[in-house]
PDB file of N, CA and C in Angstrom:
ATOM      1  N   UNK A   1       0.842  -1.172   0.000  1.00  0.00           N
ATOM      2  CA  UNK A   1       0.000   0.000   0.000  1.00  0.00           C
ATOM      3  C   UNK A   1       0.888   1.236   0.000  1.00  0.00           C
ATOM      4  N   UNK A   2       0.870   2.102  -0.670  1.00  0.00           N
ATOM      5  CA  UNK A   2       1.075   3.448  -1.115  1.00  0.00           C
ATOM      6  C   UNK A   2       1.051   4.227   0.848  1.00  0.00           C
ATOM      7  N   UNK A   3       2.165   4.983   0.655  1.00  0.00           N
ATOM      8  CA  UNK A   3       1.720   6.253   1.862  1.00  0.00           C
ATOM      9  C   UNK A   3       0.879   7.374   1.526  1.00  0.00           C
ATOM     10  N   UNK A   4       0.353   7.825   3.010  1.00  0.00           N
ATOM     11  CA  UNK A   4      -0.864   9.045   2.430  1.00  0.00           C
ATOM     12  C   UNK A   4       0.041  10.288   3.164  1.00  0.00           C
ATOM     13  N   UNK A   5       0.360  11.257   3.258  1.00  0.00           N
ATOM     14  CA  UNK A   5       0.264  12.556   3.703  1.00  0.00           C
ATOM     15  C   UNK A   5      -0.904  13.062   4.558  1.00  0.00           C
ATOM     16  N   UNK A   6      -0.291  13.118   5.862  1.00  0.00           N
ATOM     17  CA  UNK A   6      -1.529  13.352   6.720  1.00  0.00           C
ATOM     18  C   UNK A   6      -1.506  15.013   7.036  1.00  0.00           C
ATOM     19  N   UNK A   7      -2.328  15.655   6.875  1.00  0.00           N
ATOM     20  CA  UNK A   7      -2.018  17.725   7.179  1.00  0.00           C
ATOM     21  C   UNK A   7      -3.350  17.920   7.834  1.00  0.00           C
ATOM     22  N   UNK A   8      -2.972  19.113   9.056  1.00  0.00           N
ATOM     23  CA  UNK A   8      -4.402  19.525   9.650  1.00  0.00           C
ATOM     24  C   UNK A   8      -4.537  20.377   8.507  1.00  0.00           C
ATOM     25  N   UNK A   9      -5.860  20.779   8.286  1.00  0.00           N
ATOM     26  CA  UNK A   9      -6.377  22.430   7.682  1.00  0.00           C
ATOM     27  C   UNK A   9      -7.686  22.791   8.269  1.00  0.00           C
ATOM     28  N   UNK A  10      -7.842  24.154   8.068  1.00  0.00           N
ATOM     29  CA  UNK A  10      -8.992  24.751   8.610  1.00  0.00           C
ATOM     30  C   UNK A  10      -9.552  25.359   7.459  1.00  0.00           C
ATOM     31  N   UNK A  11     -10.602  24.387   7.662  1.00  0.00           N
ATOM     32  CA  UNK A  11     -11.811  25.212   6.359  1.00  0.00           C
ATOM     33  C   UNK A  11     -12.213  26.226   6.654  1.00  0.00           C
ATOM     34  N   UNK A  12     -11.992  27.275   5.254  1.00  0.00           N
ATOM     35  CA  UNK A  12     -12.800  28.470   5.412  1.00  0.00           C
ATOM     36  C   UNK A  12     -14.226  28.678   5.016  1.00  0.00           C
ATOM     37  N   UNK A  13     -14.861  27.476   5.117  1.00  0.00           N
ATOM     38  CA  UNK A  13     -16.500  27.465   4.893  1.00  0.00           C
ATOM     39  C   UNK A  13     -16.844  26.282   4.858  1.00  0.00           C
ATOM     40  N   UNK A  14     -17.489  26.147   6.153  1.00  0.00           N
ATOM     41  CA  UNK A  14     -17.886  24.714   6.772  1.00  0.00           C
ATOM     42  C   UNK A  14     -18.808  24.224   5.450  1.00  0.00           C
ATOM     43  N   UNK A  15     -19.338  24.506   4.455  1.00  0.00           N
ATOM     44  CA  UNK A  15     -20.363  24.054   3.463  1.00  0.00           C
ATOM     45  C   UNK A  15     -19.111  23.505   2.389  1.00  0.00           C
ATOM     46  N   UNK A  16     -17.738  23.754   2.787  1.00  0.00           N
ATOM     47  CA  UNK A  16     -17.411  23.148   1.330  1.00  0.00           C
ATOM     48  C   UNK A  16     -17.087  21.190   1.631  1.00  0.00           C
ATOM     49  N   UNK A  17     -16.422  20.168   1.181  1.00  0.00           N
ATOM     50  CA  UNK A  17     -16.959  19.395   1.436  1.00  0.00           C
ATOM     51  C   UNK A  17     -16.085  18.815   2.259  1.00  0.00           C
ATOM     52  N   UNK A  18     -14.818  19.458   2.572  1.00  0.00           N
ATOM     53  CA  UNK A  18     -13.808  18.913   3.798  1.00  0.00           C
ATOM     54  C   UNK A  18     -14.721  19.886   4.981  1.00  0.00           C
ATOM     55  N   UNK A  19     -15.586  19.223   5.334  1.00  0.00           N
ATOM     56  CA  UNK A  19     -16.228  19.625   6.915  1.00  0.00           C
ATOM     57  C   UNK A  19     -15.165  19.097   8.175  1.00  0.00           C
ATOM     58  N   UNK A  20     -15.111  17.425   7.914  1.00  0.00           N
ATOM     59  CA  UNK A  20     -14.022  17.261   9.005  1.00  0.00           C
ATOM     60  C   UNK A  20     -12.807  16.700   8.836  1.00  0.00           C
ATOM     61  N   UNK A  21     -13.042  15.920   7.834  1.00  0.00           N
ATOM     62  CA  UNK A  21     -11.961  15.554   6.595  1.00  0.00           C
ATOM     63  C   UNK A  21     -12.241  14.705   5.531  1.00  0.00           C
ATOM     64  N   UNK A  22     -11.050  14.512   5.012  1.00  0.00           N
ATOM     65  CA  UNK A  22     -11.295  13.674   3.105  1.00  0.00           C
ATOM     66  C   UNK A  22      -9.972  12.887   3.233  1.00  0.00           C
ATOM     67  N   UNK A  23     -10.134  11.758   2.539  1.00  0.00           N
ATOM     68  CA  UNK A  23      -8.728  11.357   1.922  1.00  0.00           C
ATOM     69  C   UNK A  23      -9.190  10.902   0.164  1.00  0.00           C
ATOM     70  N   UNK A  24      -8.240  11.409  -0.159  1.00  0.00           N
ATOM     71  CA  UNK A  24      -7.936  11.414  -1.602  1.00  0.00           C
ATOM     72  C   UNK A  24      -7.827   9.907  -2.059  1.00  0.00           C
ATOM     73  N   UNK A  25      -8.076   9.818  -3.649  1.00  0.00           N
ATOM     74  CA  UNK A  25      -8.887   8.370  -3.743  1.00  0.00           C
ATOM     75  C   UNK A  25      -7.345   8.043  -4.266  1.00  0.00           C
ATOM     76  N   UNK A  26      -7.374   6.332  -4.282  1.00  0.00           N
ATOM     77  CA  UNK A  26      -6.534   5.356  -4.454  1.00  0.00           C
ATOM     78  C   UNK A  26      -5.594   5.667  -5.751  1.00  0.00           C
ATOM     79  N   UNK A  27      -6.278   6.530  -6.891  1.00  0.00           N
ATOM     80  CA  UNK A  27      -5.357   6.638  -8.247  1.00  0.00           C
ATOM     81  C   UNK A  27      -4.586   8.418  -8.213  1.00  0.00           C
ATOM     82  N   UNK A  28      -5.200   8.670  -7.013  1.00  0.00           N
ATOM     83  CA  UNK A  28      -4.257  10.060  -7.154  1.00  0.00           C
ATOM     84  C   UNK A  28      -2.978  10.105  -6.466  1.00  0.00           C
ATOM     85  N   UNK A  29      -2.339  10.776  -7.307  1.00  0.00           N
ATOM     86  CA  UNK A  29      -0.585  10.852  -6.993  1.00  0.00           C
ATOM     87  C   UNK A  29      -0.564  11.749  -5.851  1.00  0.00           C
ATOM     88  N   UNK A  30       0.500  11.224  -4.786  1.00  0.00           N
ATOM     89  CA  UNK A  30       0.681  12.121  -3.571  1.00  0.00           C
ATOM     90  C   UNK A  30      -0.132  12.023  -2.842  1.00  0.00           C
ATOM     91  N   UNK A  31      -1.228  11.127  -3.022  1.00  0.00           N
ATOM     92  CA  UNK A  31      -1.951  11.135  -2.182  1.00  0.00           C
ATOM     93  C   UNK A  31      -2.265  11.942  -0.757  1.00  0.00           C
ATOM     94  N   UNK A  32      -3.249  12.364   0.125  1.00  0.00           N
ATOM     95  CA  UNK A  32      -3.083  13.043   1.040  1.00  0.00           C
ATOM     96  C   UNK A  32      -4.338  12.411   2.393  1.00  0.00           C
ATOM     97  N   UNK A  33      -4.731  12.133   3.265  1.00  0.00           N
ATOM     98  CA  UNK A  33      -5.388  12.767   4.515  1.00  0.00           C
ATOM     99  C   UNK A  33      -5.414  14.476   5.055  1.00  0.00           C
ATOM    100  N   UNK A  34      -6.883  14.519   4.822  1.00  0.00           N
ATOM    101  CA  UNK A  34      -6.886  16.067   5.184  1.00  0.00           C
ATOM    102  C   UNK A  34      -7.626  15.711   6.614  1.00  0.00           C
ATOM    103  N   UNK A  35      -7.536  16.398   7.641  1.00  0.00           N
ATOM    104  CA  UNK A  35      -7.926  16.974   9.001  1.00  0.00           C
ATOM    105  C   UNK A  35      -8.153  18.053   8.888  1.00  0.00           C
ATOM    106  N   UNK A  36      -9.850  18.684   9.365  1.00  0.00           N
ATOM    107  CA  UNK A  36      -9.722  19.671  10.284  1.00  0.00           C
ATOM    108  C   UNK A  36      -9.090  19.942  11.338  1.00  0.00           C
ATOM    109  N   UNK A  37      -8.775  21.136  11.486  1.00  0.00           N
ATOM    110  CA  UNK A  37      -8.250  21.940  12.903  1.00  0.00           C
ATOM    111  C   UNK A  37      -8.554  22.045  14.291  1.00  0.00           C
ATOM    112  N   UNK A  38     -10.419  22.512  13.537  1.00  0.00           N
ATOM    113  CA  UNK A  38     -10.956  23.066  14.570  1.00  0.00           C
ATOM    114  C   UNK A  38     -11.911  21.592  15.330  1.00  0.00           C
ATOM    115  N   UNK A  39     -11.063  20.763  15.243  1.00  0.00           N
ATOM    116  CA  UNK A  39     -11.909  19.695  15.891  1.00  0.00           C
ATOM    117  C   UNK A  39     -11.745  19.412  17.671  1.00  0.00           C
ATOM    118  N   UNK A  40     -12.270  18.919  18.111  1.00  0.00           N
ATOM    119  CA  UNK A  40     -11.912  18.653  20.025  1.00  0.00           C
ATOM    120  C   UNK A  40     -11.366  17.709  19.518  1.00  0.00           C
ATOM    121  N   UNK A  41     -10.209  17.402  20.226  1.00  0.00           N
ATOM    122  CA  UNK A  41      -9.357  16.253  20.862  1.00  0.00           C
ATOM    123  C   UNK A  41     -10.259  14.633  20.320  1.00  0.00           C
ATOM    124  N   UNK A  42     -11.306  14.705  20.452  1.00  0.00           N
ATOM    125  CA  UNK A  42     -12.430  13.232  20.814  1.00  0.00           C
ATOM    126  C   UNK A  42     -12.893  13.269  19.303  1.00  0.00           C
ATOM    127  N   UNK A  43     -13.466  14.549  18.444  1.00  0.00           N
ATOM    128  CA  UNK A  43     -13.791  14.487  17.089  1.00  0.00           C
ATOM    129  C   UNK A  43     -12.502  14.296  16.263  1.00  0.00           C
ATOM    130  N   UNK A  44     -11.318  14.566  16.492  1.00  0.00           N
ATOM    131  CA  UNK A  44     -10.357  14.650  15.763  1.00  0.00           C
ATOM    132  C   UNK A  44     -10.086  12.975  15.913  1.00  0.00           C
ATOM    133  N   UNK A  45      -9.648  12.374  17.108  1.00  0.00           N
ATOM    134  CA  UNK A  45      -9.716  10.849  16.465  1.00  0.00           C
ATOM    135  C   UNK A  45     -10.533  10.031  15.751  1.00  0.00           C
ATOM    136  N   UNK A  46     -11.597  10.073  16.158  1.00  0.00           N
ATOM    137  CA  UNK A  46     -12.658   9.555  15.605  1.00  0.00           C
ATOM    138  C   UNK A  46     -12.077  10.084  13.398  1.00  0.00           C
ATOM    139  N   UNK A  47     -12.153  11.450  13.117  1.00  0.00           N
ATOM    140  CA  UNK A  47     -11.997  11.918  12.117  1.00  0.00           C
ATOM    141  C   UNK A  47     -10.776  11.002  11.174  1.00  0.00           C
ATOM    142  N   UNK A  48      -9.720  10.960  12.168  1.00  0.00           N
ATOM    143  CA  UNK A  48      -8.287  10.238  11.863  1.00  0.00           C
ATOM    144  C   UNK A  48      -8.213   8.603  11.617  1.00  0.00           C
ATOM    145  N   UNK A  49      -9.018   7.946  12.430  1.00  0.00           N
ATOM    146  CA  UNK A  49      -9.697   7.056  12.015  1.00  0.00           C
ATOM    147  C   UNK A  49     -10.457   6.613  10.912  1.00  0.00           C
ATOM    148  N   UNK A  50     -11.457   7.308  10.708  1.00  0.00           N
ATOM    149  CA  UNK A  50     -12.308   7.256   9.513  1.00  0.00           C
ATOM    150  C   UNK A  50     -11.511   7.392   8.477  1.00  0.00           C
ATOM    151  N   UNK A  51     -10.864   8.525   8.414  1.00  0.00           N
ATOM    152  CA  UNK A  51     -10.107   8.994   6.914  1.00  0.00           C
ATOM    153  C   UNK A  51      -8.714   7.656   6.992  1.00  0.00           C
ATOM    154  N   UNK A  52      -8.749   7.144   7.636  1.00  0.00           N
ATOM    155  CA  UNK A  52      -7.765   5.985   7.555  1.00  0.00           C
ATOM    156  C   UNK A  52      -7.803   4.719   7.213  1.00  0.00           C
ATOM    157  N   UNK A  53      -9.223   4.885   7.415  1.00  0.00           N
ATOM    158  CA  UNK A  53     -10.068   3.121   7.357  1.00  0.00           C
ATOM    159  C   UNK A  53     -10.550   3.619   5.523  1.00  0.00           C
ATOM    160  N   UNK A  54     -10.764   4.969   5.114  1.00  0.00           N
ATOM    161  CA  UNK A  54     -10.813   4.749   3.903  1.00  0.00           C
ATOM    162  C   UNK A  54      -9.615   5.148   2.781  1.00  0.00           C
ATOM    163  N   UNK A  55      -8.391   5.112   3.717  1.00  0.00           N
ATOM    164  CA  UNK A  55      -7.359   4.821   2.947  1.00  0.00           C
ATOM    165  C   UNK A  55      -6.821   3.847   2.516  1.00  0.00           C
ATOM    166  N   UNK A  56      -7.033   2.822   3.852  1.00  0.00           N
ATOM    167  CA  UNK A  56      -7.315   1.254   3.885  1.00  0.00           C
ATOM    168  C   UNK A  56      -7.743   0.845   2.944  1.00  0.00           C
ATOM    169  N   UNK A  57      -8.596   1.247   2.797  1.00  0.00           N
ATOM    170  CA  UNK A  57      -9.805  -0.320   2.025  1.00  0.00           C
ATOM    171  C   UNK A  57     -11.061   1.328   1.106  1.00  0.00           C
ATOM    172  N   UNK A  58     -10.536   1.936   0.175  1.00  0.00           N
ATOM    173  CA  UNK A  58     -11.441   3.250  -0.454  1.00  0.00           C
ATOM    174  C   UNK A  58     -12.383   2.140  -1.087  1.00  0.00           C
ATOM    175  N   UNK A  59     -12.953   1.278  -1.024  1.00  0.00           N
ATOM    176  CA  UNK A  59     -14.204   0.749  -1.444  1.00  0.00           C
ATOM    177  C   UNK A  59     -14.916   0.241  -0.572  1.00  0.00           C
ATOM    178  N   UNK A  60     -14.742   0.141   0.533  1.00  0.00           N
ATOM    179  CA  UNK A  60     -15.781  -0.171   2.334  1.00  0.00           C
ATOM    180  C   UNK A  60     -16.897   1.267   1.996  1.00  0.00           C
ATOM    181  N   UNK A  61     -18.040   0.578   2.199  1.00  0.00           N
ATOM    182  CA  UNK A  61     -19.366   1.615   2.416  1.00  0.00           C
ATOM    183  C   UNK A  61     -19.007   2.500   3.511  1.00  0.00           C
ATOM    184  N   UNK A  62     -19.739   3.704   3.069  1.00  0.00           N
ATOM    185  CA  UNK A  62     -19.613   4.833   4.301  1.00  0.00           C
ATOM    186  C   UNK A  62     -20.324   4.630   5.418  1.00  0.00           C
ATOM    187  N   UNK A  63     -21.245   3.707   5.504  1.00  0.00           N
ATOM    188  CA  UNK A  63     -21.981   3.899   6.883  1.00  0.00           C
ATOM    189  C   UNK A  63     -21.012   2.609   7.586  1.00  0.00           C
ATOM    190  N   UNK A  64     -20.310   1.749   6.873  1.00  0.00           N
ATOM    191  CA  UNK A  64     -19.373   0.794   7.746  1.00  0.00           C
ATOM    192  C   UNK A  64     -18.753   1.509   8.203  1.00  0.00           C
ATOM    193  N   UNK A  65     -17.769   2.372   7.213  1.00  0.00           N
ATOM    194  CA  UNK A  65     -16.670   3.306   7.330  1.00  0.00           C
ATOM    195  C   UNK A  65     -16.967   3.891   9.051  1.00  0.00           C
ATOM    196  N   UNK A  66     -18.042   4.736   8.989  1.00  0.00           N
ATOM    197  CA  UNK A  66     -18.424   5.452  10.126  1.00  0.00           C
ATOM    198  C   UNK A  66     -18.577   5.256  11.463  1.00  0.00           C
ATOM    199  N   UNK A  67     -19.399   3.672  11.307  1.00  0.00           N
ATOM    200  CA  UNK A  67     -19.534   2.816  12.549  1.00  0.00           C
ATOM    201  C   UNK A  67     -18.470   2.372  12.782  1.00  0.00           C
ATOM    202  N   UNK A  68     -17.431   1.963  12.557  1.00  0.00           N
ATOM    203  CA  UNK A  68     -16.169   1.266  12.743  1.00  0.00           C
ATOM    204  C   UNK A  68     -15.333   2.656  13.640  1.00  0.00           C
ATOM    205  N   UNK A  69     -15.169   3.310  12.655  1.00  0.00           N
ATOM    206  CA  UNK A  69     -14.392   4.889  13.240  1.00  0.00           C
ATOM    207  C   UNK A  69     -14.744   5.339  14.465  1.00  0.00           C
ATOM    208  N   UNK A  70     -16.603   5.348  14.911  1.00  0.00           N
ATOM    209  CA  UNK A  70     -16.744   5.525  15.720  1.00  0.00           C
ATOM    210  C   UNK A  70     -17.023   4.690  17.332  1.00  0.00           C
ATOM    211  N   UNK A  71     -16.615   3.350  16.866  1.00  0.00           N
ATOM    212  CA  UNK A  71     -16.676   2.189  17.571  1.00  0.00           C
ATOM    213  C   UNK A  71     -15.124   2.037  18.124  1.00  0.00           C
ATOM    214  N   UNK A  72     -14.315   2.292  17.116  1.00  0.00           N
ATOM    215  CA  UNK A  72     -12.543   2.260  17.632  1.00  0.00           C
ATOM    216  C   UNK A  72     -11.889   3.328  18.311  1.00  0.00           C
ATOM    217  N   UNK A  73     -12.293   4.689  18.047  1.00  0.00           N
ATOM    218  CA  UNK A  73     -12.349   6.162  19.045  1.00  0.00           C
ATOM    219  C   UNK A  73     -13.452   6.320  20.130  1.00  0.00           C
ATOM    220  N   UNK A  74     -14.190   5.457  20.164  1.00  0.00           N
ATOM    221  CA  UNK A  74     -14.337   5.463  21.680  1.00  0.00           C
ATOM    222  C   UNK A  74     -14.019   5.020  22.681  1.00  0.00           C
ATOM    223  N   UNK A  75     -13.565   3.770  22.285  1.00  0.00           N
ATOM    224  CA  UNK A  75     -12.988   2.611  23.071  1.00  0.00           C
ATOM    225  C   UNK A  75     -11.532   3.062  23.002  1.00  0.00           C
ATOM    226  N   UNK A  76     -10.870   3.792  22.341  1.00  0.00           N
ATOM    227  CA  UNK A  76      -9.660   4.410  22.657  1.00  0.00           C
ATOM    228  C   UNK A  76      -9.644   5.390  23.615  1.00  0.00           C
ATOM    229  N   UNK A  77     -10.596   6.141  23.223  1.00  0.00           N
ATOM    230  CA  UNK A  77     -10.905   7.365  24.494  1.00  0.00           C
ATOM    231  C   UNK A  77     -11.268   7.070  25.660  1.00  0.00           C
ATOM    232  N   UNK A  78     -11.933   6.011  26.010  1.00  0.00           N
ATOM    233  CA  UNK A  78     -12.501   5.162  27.120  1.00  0.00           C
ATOM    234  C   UNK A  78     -11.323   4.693  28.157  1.00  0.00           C
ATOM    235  N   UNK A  79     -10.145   4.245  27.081  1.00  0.00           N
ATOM    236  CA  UNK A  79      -9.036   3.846  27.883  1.00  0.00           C
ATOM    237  C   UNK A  79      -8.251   4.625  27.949  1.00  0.00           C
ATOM    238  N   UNK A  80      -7.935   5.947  27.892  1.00  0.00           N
ATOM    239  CA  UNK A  80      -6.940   6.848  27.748  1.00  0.00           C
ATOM    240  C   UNK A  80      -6.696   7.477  27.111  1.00  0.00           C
ATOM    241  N   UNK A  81      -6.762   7.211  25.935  1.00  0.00           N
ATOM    242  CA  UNK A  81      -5.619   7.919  24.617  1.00  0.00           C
ATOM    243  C   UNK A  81      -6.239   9.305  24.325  1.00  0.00           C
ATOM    244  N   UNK A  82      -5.109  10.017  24.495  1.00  0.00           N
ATOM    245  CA  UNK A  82      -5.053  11.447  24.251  1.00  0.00           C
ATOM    246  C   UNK A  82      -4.109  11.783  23.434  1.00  0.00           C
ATOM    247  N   UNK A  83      -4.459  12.638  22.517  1.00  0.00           N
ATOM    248  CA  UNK A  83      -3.102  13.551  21.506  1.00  0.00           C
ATOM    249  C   UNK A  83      -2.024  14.427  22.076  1.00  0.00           C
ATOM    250  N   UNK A  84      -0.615  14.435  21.815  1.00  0.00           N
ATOM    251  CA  UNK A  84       0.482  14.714  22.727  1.00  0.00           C
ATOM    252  C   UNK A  84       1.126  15.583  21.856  1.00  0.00           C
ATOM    253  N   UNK A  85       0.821  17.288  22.194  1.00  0.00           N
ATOM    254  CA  UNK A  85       1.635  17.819  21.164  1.00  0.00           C
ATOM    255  C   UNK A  85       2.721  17.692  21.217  1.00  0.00           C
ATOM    256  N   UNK A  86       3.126  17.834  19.947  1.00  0.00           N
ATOM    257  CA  UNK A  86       5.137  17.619  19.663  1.00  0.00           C
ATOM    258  C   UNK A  86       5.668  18.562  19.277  1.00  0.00           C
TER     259      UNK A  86
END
């Protein structure tokens, strides 16, 4: 599997379609993971997750996609895990 480029950004208009993030599909060069900024600590994993599980596998349905993301960031958050700036 190919590496992705992971970058926070902050949308300048919650209507465009990176609300919390995107990852770029399987045939594009350079591929990337986009993150919002302005997420809490608890939306931002959950977000990092998701956009990971469809870097994984970009043909898994979105409502799997979602339930999974949000089934593995809670149970992370449940036990601890917090983001550690560097």
């Amino acid at each position: 599997m190919s590496r992705r480029e992971l970058s926070g950004v902050k949308p300048k208009n919650k209507s465009v379609i990176l609300e919390r993030g995107d990852c770029d599909p399987p045939e594009t060069k350079g591929k990337k993971i986009r993150i919002a900024k302005d997420l809490s600590p608890q939306e931002e994993l959950e977000v990092v997750i998701h956009e990971s599980l469809h870097a994984a596998d970009w043909y898994k349905d979105e409502e799997w996609v979602e339930v999974v993301a949000k089934d593995i960031s809670n149970l992370l958050w449940r036990i601890g895990w917090r983001k550690e700036d560097l």
